[in-house]
PDB file of N, CA and C in Angstrom:
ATOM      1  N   UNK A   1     135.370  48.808 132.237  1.00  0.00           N
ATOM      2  CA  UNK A   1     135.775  47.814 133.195  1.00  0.00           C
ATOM      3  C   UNK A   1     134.574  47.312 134.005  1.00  0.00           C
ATOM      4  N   UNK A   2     133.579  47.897 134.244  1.00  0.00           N
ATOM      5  CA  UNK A   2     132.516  48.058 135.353  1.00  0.00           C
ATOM      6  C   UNK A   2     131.747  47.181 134.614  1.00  0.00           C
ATOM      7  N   UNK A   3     131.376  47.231 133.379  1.00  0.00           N
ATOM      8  CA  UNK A   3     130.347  46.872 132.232  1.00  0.00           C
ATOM      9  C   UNK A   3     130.958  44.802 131.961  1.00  0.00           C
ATOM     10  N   UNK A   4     132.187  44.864 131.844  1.00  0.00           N
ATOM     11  CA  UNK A   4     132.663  43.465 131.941  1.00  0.00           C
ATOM     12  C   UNK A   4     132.643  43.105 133.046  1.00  0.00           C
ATOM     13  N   UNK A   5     133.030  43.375 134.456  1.00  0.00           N
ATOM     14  CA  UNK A   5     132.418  42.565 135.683  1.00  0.00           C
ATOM     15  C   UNK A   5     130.676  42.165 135.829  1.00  0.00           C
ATOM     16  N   UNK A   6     129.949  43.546 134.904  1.00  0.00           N
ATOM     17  CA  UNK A   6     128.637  42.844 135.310  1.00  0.00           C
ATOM     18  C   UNK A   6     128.220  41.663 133.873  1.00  0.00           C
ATOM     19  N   UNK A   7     129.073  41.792 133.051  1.00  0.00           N
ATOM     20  CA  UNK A   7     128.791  40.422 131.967  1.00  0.00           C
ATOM     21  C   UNK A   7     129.358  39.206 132.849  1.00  0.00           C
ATOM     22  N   UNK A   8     130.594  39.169 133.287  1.00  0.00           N
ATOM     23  CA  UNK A   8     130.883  38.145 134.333  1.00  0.00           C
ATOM     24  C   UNK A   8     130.116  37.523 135.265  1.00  0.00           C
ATOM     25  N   UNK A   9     129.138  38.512 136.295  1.00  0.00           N
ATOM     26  CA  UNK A   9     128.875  38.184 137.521  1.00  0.00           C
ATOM     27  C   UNK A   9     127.294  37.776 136.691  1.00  0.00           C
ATOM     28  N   UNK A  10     127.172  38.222 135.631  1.00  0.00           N
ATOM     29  CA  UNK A  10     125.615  37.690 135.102  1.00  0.00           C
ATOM     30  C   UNK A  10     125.201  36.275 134.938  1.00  0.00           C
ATOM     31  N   UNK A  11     126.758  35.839 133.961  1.00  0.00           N
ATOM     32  CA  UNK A  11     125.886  34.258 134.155  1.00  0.00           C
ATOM     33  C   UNK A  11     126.900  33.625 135.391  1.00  0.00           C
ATOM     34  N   UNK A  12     127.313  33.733 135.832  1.00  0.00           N
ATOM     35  CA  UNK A  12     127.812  33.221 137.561  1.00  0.00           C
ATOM     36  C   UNK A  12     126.660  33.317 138.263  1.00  0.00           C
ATOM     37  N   UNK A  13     126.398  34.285 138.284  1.00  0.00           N
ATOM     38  CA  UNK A  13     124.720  34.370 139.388  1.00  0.00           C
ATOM     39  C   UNK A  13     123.800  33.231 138.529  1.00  0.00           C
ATOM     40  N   UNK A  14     123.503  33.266 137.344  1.00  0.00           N
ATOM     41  CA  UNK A  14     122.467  31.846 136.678  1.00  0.00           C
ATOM     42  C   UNK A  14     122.955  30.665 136.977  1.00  0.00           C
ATOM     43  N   UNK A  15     124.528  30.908 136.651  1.00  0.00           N
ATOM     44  CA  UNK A  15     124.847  29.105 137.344  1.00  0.00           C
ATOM     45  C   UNK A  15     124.922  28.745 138.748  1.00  0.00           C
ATOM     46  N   UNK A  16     124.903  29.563 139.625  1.00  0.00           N
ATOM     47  CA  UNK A  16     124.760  29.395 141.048  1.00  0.00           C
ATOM     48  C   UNK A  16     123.218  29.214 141.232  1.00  0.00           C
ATOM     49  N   UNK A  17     122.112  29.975 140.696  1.00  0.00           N
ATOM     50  CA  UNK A  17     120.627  29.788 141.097  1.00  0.00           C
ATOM     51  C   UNK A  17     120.553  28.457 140.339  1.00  0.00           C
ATOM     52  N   UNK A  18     121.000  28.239 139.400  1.00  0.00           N
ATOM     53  CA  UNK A  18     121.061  26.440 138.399  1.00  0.00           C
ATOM     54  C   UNK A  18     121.405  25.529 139.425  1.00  0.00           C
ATOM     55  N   UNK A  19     122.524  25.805 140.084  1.00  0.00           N
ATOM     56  CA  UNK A  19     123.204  24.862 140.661  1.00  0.00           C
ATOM     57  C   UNK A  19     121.785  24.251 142.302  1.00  0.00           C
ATOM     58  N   UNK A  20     121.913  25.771 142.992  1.00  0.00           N
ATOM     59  CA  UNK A  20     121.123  25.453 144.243  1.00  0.00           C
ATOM     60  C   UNK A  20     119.444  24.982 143.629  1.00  0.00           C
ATOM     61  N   UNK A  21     119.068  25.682 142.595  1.00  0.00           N
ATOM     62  CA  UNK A  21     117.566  24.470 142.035  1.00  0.00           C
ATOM     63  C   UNK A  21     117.770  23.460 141.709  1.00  0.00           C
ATOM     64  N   UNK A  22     118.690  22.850 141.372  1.00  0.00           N
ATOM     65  CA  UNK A  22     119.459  21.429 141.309  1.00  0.00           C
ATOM     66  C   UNK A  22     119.235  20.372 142.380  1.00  0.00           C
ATOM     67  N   UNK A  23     120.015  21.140 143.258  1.00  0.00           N
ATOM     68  CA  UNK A  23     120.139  20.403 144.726  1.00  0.00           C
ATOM     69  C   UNK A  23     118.492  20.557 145.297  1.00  0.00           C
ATOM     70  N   UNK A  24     117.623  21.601 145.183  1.00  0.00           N
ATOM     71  CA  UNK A  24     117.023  21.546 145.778  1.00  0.00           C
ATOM     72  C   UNK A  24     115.824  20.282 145.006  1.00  0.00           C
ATOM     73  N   UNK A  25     115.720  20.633 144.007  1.00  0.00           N
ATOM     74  CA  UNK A  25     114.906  19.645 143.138  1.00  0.00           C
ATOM     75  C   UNK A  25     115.660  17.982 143.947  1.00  0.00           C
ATOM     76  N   UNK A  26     116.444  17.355 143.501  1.00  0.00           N
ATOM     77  CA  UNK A  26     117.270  16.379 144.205  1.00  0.00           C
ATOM     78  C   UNK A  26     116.927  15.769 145.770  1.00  0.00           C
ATOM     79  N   UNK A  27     116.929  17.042 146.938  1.00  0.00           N
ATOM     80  CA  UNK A  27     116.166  17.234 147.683  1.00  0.00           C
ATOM     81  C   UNK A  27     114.931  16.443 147.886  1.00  0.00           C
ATOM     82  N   UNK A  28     114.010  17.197 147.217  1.00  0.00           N
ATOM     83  CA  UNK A  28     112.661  16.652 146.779  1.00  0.00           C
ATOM     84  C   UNK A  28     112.221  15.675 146.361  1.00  0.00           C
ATOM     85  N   UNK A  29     113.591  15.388 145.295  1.00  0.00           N
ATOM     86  CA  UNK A  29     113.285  13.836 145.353  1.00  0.00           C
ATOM     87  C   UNK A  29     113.308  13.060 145.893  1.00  0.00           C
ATOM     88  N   UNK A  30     114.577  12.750 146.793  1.00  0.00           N
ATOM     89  CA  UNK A  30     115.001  12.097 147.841  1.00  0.00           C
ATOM     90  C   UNK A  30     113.761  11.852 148.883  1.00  0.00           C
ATOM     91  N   UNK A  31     113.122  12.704 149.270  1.00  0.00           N
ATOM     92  CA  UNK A  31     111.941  12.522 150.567  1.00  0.00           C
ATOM     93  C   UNK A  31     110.644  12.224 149.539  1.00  0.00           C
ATOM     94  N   UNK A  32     110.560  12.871 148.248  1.00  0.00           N
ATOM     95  CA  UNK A  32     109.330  12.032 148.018  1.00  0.00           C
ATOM     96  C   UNK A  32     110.050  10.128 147.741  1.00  0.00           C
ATOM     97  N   UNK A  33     111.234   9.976 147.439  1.00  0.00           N
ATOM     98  CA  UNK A  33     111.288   8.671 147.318  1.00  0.00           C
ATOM     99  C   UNK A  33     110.917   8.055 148.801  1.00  0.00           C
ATOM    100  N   UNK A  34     111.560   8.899 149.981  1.00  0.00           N
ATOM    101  CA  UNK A  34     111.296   8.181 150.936  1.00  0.00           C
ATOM    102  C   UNK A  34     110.256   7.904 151.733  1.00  0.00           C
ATOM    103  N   UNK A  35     108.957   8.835 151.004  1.00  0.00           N
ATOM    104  CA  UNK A  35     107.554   8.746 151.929  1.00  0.00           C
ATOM    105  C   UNK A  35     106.824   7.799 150.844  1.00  0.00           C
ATOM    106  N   UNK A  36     107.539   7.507 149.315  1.00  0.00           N
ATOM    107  CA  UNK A  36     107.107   6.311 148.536  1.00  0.00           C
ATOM    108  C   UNK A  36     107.425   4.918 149.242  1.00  0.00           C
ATOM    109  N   UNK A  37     109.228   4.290 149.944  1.00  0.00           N
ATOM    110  CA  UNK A  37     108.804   3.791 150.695  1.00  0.00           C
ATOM    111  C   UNK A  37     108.353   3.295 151.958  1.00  0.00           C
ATOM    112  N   UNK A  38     107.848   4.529 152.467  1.00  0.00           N
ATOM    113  CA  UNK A  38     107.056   4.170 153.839  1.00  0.00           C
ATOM    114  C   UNK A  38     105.821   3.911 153.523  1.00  0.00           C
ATOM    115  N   UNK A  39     105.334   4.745 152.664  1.00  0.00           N
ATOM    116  CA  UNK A  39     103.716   4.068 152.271  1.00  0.00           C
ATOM    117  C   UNK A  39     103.520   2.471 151.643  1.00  0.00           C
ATOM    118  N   UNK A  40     104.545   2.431 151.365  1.00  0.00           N
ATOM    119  CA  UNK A  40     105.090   0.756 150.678  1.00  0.00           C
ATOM    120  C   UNK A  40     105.185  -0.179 151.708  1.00  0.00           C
ATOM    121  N   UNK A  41     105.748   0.566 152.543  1.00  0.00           N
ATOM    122  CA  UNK A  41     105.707  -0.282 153.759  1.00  0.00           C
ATOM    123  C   UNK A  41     104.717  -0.238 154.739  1.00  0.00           C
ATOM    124  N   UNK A  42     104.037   0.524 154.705  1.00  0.00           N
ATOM    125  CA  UNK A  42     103.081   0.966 155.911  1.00  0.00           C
ATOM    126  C   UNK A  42     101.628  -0.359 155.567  1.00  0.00           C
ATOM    127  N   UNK A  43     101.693  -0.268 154.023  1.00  0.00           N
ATOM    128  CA  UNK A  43     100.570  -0.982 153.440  1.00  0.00           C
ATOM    129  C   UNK A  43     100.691  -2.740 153.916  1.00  0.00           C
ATOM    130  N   UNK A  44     101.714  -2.887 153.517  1.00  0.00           N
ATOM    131  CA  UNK A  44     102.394  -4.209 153.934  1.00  0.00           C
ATOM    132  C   UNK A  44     102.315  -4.734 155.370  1.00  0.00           C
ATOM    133  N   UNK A  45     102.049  -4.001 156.070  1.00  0.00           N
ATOM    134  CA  UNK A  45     101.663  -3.969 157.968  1.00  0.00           C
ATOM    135  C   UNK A  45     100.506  -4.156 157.850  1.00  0.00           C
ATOM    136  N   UNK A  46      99.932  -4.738 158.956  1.00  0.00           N
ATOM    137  CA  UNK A  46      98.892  -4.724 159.310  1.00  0.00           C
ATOM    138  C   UNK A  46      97.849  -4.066 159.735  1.00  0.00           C
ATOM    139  N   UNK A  47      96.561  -3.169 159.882  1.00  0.00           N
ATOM    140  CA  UNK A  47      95.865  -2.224 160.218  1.00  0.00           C
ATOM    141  C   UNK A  47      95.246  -3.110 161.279  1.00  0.00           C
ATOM    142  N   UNK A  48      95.197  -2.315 162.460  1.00  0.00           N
ATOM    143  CA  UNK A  48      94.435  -2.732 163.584  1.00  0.00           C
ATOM    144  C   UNK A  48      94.392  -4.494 163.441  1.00  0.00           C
ATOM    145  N   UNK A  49      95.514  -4.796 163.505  1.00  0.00           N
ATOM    146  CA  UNK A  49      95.657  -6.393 163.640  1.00  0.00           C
ATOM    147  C   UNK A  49      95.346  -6.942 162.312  1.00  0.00           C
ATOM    148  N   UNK A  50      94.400  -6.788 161.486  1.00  0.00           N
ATOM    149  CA  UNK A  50      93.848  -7.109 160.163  1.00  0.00           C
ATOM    150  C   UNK A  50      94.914  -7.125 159.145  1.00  0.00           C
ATOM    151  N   UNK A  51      95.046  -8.248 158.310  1.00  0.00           N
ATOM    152  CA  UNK A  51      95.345  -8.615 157.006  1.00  0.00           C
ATOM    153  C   UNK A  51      94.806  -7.591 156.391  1.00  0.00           C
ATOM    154  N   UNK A  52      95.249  -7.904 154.651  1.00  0.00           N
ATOM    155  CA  UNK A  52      94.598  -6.766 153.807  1.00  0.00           C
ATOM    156  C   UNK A  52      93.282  -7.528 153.457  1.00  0.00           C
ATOM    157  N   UNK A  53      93.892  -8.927 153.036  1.00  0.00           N
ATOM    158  CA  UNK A  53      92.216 -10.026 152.920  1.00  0.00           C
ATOM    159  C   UNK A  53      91.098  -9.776 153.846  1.00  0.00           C
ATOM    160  N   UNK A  54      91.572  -9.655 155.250  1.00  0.00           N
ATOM    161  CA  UNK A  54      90.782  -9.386 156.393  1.00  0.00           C
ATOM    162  C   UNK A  54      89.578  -8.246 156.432  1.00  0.00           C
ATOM    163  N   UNK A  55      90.631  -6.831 156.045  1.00  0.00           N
ATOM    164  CA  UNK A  55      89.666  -5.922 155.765  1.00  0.00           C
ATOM    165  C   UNK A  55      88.915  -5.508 154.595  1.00  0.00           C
ATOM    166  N   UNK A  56      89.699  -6.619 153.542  1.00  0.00           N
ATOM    167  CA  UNK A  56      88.941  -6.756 152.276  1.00  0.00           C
ATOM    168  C   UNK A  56      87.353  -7.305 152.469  1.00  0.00           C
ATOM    169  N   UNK A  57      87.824  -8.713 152.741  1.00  0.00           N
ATOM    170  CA  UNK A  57      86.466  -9.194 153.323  1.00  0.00           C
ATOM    171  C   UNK A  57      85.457  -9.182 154.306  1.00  0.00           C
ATOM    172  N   UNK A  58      85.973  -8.502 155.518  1.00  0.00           N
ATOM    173  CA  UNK A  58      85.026  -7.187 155.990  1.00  0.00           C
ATOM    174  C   UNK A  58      84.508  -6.047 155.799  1.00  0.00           C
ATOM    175  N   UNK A  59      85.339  -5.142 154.665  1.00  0.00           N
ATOM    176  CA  UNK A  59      84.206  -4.000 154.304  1.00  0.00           C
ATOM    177  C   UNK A  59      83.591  -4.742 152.988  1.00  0.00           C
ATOM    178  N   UNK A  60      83.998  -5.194 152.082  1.00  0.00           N
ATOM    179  CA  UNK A  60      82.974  -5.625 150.858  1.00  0.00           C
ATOM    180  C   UNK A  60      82.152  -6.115 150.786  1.00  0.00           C
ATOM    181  N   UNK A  61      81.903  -7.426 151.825  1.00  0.00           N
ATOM    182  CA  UNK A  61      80.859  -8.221 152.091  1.00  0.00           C
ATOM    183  C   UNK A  61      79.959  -7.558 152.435  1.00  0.00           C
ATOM    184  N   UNK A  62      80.016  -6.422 153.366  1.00  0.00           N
ATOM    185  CA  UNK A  62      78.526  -5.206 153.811  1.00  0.00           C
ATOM    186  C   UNK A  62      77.657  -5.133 152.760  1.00  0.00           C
ATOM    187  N   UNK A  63      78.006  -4.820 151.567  1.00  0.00           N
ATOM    188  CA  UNK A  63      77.694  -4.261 150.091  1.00  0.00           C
ATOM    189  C   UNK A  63      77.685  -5.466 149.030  1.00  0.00           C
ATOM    190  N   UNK A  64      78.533  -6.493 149.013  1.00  0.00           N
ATOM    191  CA  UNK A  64      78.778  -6.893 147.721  1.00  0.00           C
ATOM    192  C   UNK A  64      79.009  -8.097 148.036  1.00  0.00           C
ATOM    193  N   UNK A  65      78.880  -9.327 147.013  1.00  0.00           N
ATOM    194  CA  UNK A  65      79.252 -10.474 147.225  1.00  0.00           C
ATOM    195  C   UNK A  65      80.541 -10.348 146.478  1.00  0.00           C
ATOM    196  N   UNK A  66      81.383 -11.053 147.804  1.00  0.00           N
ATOM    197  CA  UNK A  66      82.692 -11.210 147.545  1.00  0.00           C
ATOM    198  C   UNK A  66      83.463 -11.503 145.985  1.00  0.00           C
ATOM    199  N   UNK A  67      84.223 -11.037 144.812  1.00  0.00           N
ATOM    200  CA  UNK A  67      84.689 -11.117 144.219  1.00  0.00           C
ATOM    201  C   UNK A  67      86.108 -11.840 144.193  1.00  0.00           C
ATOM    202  N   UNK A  68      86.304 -13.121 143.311  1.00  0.00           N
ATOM    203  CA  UNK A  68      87.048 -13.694 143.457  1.00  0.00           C
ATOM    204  C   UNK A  68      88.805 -12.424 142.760  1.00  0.00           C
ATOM    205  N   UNK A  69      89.931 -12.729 143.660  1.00  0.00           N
ATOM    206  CA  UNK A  69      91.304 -11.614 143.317  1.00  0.00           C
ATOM    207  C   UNK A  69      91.338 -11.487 141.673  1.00  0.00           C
ATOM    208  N   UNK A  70      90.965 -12.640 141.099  1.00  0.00           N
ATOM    209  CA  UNK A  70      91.373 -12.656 139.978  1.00  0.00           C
ATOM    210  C   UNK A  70      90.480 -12.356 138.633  1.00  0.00           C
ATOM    211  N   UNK A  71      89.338 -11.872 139.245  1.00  0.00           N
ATOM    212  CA  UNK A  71      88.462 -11.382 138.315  1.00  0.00           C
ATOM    213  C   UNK A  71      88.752  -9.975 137.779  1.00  0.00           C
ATOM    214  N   UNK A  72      89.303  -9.112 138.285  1.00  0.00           N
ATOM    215  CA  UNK A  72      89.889  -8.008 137.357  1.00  0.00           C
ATOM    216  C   UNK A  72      91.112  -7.888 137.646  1.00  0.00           C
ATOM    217  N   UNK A  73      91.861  -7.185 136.694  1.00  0.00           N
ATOM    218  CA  UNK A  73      93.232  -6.830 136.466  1.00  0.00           C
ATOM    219  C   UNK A  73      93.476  -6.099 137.968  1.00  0.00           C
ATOM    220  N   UNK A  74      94.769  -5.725 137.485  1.00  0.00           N
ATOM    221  CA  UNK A  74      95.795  -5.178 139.004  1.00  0.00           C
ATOM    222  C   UNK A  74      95.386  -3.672 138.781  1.00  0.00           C
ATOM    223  N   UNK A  75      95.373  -3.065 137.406  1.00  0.00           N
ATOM    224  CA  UNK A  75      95.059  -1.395 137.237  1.00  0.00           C
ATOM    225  C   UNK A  75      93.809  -1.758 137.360  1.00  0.00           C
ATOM    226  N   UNK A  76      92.382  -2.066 137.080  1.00  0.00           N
ATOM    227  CA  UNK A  76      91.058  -2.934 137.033  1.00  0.00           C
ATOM    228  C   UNK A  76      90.752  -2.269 139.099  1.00  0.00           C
ATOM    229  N   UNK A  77      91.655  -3.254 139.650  1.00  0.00           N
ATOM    230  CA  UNK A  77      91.080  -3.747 141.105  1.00  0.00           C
ATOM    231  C   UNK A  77      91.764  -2.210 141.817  1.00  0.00           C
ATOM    232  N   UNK A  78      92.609  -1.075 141.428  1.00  0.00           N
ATOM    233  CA  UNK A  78      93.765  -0.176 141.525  1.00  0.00           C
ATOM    234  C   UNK A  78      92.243   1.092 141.388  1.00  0.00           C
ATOM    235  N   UNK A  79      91.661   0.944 140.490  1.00  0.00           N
ATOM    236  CA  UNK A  79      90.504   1.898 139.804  1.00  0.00           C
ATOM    237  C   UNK A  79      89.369   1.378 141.309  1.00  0.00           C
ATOM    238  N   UNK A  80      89.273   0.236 141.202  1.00  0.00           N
ATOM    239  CA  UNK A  80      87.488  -0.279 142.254  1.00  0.00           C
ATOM    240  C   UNK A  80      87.954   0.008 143.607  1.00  0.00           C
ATOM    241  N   UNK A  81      89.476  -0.393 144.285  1.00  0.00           N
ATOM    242  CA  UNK A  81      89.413   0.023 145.576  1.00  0.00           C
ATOM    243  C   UNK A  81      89.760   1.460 145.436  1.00  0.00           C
ATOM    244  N   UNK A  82      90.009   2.637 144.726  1.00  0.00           N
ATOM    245  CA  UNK A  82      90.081   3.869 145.169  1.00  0.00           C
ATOM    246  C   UNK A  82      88.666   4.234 145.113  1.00  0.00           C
ATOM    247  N   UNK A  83      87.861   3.802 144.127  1.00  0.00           N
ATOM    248  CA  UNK A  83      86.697   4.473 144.476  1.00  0.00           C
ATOM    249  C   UNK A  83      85.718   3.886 145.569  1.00  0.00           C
ATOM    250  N   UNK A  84      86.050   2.731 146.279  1.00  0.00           N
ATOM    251  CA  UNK A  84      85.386   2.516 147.039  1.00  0.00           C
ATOM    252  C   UNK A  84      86.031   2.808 148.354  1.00  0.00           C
ATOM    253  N   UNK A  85      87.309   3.579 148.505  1.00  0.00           N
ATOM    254  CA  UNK A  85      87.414   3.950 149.503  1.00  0.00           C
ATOM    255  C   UNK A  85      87.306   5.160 149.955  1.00  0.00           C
ATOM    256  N   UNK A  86      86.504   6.083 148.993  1.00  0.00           N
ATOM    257  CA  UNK A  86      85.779   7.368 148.978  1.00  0.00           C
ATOM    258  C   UNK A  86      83.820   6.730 149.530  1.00  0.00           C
ATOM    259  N   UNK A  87      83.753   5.662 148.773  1.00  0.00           N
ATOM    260  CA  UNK A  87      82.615   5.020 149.135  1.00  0.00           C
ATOM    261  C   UNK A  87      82.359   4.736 150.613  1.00  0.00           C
ATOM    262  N   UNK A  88      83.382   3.599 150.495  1.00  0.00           N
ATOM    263  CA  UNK A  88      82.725   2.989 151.665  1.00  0.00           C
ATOM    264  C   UNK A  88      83.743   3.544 153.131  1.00  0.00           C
ATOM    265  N   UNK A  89      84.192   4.560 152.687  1.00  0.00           N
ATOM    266  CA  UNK A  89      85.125   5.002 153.897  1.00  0.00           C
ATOM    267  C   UNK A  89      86.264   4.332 154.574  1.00  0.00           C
ATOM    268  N   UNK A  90      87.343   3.544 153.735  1.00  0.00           N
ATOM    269  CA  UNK A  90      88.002   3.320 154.169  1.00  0.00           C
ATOM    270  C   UNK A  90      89.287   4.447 154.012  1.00  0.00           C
ATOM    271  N   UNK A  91      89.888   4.015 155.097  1.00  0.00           N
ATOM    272  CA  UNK A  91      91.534   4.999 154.715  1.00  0.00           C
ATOM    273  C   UNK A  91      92.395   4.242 153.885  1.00  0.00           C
ATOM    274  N   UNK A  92      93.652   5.443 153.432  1.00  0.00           N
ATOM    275  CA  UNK A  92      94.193   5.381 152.719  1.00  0.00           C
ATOM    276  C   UNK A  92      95.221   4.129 152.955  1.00  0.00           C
ATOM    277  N   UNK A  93      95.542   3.627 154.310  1.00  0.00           N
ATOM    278  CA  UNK A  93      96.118   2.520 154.553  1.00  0.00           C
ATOM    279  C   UNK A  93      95.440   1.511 154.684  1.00  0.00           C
ATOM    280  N   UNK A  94      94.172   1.282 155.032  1.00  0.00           N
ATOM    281  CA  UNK A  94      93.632   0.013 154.805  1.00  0.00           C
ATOM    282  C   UNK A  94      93.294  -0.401 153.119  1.00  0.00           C
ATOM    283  N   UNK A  95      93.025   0.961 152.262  1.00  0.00           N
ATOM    284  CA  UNK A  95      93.108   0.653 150.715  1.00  0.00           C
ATOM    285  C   UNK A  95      94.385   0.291 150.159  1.00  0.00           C
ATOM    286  N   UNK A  96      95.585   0.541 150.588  1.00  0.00           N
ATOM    287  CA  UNK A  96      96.597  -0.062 150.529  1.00  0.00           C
ATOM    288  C   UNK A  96      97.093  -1.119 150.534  1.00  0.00           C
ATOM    289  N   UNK A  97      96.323  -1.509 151.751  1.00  0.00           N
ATOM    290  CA  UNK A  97      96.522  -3.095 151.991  1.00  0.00           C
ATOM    291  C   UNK A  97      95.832  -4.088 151.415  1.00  0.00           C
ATOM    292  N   UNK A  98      94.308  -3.355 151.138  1.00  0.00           N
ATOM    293  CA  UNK A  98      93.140  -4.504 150.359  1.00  0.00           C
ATOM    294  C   UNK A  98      94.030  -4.380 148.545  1.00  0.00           C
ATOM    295  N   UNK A  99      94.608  -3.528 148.279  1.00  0.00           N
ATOM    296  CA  UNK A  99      95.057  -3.206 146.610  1.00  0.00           C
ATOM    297  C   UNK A  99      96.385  -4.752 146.542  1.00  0.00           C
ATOM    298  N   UNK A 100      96.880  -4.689 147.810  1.00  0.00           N
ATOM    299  CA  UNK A 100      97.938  -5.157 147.966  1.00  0.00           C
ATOM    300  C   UNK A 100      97.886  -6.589 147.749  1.00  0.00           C
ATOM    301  N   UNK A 101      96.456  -7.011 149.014  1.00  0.00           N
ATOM    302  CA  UNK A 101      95.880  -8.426 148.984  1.00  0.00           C
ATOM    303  C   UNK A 101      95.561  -9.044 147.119  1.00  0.00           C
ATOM    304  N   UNK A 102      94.887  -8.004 146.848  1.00  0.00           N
ATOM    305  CA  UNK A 102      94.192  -8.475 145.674  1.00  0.00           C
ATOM    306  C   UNK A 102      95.394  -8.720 144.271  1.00  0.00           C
ATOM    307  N   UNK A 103      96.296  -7.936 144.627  1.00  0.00           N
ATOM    308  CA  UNK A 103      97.151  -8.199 143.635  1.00  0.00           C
ATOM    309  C   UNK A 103      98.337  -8.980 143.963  1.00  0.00           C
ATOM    310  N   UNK A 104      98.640  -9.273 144.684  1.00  0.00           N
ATOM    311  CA  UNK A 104      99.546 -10.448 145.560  1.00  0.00           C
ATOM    312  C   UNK A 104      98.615 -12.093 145.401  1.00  0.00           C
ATOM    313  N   UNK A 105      97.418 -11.944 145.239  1.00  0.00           N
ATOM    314  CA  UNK A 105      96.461 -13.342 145.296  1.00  0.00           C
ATOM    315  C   UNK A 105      96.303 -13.853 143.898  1.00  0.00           C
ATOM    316  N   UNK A 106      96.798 -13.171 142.878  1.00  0.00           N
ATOM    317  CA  UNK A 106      96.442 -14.071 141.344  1.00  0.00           C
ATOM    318  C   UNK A 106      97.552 -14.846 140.978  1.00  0.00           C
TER     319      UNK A 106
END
């Protein structure tokens, strides 16, 4: 009798830890969807009053003659502002906004 309650309670206990990693995974998704769109939105705002063009064409010009939006692709311009914002020190929201400018302008 003892030996069939613990075949019972064996997979009951797997479908209950199934069930709550379920929800919790679900969870997880839910808030990473929702800090996907705040960063969506955060980019779309303005930094310290500045457009994304604004701070585009204030940090690049230091370094580089201005590049017209449409000279590289959207993954292209996605690749040049992450590494130039290890470069030239911008944050992660003003690279947001210059990724944003450049691919919103073709």
């Amino acid at each position: 009798m003892i030996a069939t309650l613990n075949f019972i309670r064996v997979p009951v206990i797997g479908l209950v830890l199934f069930v709550l990693a379920g929800l919790a995974w679900n969870a997880s998704a839910d808030s990473r969807e929702k800090r996907q769109k705040q960063d969506a939105s955060s980019a779309s705002d303005s930094y310290m009053g500045l457009s994304g063009e604004e701070i585009w064409s204030n940090n690049c010009l230091r370094c580089h003659n201005i590049r017209p939006p449409t000279m590289y692709s959207n993954a292209q311009w996605d690749v040049i502002v992450h590494h130039m914002r290890i470069r030239a020190n911008i944050t992660g929201q003003e690279q947001r906004a210059i990724v944003e400018f450049l691919k919103s302008s073709k």
